[in-house]
Protein backbone atom coordinates (compact mmCIF):
# COMPACT_ATOMS: atom_id res chain seq x y z
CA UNK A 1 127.83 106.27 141.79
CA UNK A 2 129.49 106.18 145.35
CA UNK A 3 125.97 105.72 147.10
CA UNK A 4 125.21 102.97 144.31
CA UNK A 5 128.31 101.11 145.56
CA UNK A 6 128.16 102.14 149.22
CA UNK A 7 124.58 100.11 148.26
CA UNK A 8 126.50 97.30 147.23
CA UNK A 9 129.32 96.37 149.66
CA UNK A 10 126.51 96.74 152.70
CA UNK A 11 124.30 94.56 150.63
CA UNK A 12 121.02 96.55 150.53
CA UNK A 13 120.78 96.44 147.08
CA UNK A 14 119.87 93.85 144.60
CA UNK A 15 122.53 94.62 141.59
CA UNK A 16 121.46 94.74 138.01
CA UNK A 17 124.69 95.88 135.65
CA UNK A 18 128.28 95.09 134.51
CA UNK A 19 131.69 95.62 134.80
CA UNK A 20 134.31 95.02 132.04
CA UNK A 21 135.76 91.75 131.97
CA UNK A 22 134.52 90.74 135.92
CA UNK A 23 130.58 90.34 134.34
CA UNK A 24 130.18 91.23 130.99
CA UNK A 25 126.56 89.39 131.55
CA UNK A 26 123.54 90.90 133.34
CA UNK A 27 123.81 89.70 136.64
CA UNK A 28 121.14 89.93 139.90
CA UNK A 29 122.91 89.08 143.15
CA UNK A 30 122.23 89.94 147.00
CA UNK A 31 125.52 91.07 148.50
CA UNK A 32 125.97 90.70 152.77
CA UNK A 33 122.72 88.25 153.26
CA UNK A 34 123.87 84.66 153.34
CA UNK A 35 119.68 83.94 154.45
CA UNK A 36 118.60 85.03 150.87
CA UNK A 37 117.89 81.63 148.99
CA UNK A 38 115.60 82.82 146.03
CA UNK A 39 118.34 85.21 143.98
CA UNK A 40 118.79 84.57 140.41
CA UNK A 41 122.23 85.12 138.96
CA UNK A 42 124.12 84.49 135.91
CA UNK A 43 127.66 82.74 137.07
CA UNK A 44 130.74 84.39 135.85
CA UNK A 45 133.26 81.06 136.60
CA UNK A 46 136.83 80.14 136.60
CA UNK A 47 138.19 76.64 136.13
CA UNK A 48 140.88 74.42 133.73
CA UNK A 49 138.40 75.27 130.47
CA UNK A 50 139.32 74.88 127.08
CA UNK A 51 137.72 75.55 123.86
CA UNK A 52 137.64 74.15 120.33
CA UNK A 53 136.00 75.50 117.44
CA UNK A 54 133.51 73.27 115.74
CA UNK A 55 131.23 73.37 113.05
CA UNK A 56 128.27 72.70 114.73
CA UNK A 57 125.90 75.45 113.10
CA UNK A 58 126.86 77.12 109.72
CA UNK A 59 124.81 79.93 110.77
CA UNK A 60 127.01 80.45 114.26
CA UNK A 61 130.29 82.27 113.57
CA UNK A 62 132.04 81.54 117.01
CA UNK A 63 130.19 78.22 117.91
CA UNK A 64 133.21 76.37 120.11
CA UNK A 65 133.18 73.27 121.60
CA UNK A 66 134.28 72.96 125.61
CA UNK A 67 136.00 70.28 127.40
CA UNK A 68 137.52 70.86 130.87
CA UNK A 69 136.73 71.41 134.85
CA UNK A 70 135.17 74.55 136.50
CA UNK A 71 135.18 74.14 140.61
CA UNK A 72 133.06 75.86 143.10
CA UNK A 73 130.53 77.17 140.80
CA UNK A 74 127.56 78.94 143.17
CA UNK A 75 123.87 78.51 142.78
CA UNK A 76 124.30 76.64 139.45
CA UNK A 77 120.50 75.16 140.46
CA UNK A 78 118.95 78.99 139.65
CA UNK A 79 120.97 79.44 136.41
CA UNK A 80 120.57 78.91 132.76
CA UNK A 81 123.62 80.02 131.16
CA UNK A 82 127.24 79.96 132.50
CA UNK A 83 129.51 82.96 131.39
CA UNK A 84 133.10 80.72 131.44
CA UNK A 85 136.28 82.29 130.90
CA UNK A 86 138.25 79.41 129.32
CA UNK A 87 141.74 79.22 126.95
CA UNK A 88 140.24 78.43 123.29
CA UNK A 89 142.98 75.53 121.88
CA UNK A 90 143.23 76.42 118.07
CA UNK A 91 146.10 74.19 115.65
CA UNK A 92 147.36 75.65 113.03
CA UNK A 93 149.21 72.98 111.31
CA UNK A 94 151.68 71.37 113.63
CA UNK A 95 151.81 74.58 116.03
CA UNK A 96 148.94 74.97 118.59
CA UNK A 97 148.23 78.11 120.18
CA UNK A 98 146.29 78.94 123.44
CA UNK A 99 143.94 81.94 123.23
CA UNK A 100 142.11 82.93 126.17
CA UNK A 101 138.20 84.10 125.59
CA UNK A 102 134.61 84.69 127.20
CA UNK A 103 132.30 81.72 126.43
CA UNK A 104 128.17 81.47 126.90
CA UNK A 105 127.16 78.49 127.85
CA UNK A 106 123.88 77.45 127.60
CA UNK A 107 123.13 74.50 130.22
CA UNK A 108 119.54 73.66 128.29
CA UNK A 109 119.55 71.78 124.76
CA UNK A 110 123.15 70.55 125.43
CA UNK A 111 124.17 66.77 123.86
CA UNK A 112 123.50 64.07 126.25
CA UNK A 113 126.72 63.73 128.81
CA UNK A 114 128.26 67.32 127.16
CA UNK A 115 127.87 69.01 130.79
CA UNK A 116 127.37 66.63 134.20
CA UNK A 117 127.26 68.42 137.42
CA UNK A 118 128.55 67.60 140.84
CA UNK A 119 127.03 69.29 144.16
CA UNK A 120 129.64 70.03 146.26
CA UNK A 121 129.43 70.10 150.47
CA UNK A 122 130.25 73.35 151.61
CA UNK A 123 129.98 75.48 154.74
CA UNK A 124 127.64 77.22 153.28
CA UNK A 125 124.15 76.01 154.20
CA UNK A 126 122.00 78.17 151.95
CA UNK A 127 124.09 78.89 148.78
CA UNK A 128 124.84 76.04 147.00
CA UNK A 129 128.11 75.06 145.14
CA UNK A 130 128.76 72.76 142.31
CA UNK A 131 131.52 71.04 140.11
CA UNK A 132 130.57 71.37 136.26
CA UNK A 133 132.49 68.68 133.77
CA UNK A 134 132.41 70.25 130.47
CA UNK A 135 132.66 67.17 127.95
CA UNK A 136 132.61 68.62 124.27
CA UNK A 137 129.84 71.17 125.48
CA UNK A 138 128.76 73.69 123.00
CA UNK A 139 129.73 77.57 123.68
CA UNK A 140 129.31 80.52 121.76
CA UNK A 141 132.21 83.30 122.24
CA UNK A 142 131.05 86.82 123.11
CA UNK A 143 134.39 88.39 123.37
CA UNK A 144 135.10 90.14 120.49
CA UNK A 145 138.74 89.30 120.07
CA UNK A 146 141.21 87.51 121.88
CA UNK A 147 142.12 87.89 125.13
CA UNK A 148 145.92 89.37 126.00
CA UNK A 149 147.43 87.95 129.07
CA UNK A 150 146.52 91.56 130.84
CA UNK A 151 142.83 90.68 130.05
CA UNK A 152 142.85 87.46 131.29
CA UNK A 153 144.60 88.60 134.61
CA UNK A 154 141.51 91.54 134.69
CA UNK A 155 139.12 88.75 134.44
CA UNK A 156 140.25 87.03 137.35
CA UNK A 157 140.97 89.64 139.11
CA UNK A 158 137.26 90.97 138.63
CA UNK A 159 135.27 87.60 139.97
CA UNK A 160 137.69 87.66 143.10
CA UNK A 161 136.60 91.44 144.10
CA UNK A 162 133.23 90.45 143.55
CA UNK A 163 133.88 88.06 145.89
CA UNK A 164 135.59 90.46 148.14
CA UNK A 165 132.59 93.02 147.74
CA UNK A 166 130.78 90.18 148.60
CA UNK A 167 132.38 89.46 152.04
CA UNK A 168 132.76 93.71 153.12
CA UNK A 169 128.98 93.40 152.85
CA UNK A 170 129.11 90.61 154.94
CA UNK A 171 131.36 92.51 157.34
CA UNK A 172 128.88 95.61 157.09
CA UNK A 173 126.14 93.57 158.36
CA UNK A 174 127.96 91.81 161.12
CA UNK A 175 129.09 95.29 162.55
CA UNK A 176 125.84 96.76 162.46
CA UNK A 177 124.27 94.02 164.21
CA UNK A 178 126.66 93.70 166.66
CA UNK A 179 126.68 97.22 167.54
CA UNK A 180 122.79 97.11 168.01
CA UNK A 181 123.24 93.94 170.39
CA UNK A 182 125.64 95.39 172.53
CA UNK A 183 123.70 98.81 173.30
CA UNK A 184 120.65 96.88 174.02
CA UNK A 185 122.00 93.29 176.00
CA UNK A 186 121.78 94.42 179.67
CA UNK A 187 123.78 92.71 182.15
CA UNK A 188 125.20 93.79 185.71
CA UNK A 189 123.08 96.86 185.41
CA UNK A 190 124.69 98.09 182.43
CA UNK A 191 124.81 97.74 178.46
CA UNK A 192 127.21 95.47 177.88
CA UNK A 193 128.71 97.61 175.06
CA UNK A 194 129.97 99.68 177.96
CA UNK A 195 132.42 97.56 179.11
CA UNK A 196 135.67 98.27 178.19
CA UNK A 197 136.53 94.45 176.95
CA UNK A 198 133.93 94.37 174.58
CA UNK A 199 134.35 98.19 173.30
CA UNK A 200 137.60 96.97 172.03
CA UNK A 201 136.30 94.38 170.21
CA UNK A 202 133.59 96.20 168.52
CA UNK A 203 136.33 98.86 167.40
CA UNK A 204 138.62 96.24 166.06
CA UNK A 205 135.74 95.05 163.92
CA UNK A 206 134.71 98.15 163.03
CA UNK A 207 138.39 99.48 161.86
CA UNK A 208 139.42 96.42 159.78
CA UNK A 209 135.70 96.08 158.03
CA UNK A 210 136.16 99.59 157.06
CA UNK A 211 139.93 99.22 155.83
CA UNK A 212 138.28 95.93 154.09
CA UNK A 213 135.65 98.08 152.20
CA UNK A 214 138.54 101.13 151.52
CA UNK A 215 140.14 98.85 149.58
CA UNK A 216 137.59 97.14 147.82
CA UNK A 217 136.05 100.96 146.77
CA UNK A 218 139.56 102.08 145.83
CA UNK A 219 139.98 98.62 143.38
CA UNK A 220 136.83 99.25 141.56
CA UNK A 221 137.79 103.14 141.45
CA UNK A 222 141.07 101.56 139.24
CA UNK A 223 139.13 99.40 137.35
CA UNK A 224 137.84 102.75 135.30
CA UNK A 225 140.98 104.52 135.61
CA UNK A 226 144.29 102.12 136.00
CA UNK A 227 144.43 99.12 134.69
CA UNK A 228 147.67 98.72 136.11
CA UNK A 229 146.90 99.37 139.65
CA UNK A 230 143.66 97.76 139.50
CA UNK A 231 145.80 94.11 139.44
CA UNK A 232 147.48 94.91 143.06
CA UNK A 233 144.25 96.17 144.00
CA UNK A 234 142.42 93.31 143.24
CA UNK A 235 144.37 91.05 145.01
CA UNK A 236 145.04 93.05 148.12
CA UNK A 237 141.51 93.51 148.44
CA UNK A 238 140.25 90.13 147.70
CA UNK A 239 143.57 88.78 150.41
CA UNK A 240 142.72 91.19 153.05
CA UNK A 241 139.18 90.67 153.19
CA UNK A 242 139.68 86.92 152.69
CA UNK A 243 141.79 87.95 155.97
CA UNK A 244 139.77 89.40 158.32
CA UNK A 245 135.80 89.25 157.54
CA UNK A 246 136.01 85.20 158.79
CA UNK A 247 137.36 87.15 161.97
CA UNK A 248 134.75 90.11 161.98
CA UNK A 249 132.05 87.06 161.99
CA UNK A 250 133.71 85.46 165.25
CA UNK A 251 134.27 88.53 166.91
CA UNK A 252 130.38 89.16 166.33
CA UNK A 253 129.58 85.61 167.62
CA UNK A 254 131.39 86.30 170.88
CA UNK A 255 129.66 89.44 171.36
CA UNK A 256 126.38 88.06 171.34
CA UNK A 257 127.54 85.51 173.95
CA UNK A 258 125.77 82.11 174.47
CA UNK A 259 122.93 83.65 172.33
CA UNK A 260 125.35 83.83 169.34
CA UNK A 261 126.17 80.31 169.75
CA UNK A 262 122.84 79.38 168.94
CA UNK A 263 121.29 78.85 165.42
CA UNK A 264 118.62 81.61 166.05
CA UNK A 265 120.84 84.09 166.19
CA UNK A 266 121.82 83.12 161.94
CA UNK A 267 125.45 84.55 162.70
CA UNK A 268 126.60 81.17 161.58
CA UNK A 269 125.51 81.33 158.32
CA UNK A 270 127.49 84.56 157.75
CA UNK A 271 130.86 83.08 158.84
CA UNK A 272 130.42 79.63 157.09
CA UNK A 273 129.47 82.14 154.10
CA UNK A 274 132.63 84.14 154.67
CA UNK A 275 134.97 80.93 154.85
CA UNK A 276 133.43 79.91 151.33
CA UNK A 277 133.97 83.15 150.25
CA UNK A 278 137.70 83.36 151.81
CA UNK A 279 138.50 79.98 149.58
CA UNK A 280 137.15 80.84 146.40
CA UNK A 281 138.43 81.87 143.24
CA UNK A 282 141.78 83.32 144.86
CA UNK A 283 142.84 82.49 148.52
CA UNK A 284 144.17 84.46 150.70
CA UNK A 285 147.74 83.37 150.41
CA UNK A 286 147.60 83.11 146.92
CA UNK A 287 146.05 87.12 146.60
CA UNK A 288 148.76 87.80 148.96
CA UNK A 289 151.71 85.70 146.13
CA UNK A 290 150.41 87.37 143.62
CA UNK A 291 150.70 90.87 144.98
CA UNK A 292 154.03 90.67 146.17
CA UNK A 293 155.13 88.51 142.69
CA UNK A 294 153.32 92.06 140.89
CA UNK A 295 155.66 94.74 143.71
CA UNK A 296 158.79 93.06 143.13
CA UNK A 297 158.82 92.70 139.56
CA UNK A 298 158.21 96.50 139.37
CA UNK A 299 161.22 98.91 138.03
């Protein structure tokens, strides 16, 4: 299990599986390689979502009916079902009641304006992001019951360590390529990586990518075994590598000097992939409000 993961956060594996509340779905993603353009995935999305039962199919026991916003969904063009955590709007009488659930969406066969879809420009030059307008779209929940509030705060919590797997892989690879580039670049006579300037800078990187990926193991070690603690984890993961993986990619473009400037080097595309990355679902200040909101409202 840790060399699966270890597979994972470096991205040098392509990810079939699940976990809890983050994916409940199959899902195939490349972690660390912003040049991969042909992955299929199944999105896992947040965004103002709500639900209303409907009675579209006598046969369909949880057929809903969606209406709402979801932002920044990725690689919606290589997708035919969105996973959607939404709050289902139920009235009972005059009292209405929000309940929190995991919807299936499926974007084919939907009524004619029920989902319209925005392409968003992004940083990113080889993942693509969208806006998706629900409009009375039809859903099917898969979550067995309702959601608590603890559930829905897991949920989130999952997609933004995914994300922050996402950028320690990132991280990984911008280390390891550095490193190579400075033992090889001569100049004066010498390996560059020999100098004592740029030896600093490759330990810096190196030190906060693997404080970056500490944390991110550690919150998906509490996912199995604290609920509780998985919550801070989350979120100081998700902040801190928000934090410092748009740095790691910098530091690597300096390294490689005027070469790293260029476009053939591709060290662009990893830090406009880690300033998507750094922005979505949870930002950094926000991972970092939530944590301390979580500390000081301990006993």
């Amino acid at each position: 299990q840790r060399g699966l993961f270890r597979q994972i956060v470096t991205g040098s594996l392509r990810l079939s599986g699940s976990i809890e509340l983050a994916y409940p779905a199959s899902r195939r993603t490349m972690l660390g390689n912003p040049n991969e353009q042909n992955t299929g995935t199944d999105a896992a999305i947040m965004g103002d979502v709500h639900a209303c039962i409907a009675d579209l199919d006598k046969a369909a026991d949880f057929t809903h009916l969606l209406s709402g916003v979801s932002m920044l969904v990725p690689a919606l063009d290589r997708v035919q079902a969105l996973l959607i955590g939404a709050r289902s709007d139920s009235v009972d009488g005059e009292n209405q009641s929000d309940h929190p659930g995991l919807f299936l969406v499926n974007m084919k066969g939907q009524p004619r304006k029920a989902v319209s879809v925005e392409q968003l420009p992004t940083l990113d030059r080889v993942r693509s992001y969208f806006v998706v307008n629900f409009k009375e779209a039809r859903a099917v929940r898969i979550s067995r019951s309702e959601l608590s509030d603890e559930d829905w705060m897991m949920l989130r919590a999952g997609i933004s360590l995914f994300h922050a797997a996402e950028l320690v892989g990132l991280a990984a690879v911008l280390v390891e390529r550095t490193t190579a580039y400075v033992k090889n670049r001569i100049q004066f006579g010498r390996a560059i990586g020999s100098f004592q300037a740029i030896q600093h800078r490759a330990a810096d990187m190196h030190l906060k990518a693997e404080q970056a990926a500490a944390l991110v193991r550690f919150a998906f070690w509490c996912l199995e075994n604290d609920r509780r603690q998985f919550l801070l984890t989350a979120n100081a993961a998700k902040g801190y590598a928000s934090e410092v993986v748009p740095w790691i990619a910098e530091q690597a473009i300096q390294c490689h000097g005027g070469r790293g400037m260029s476009s053939d080097s591709g060290l662009h595309l990893y830090l406009r992939r880690a300033r998507v990355l750094a922005l979505s679902c949870k930002t950094e200040r926000e991972c970092y409000t939530e944590l301390a909101n979580m500390l000081l409202a301990q006993p």
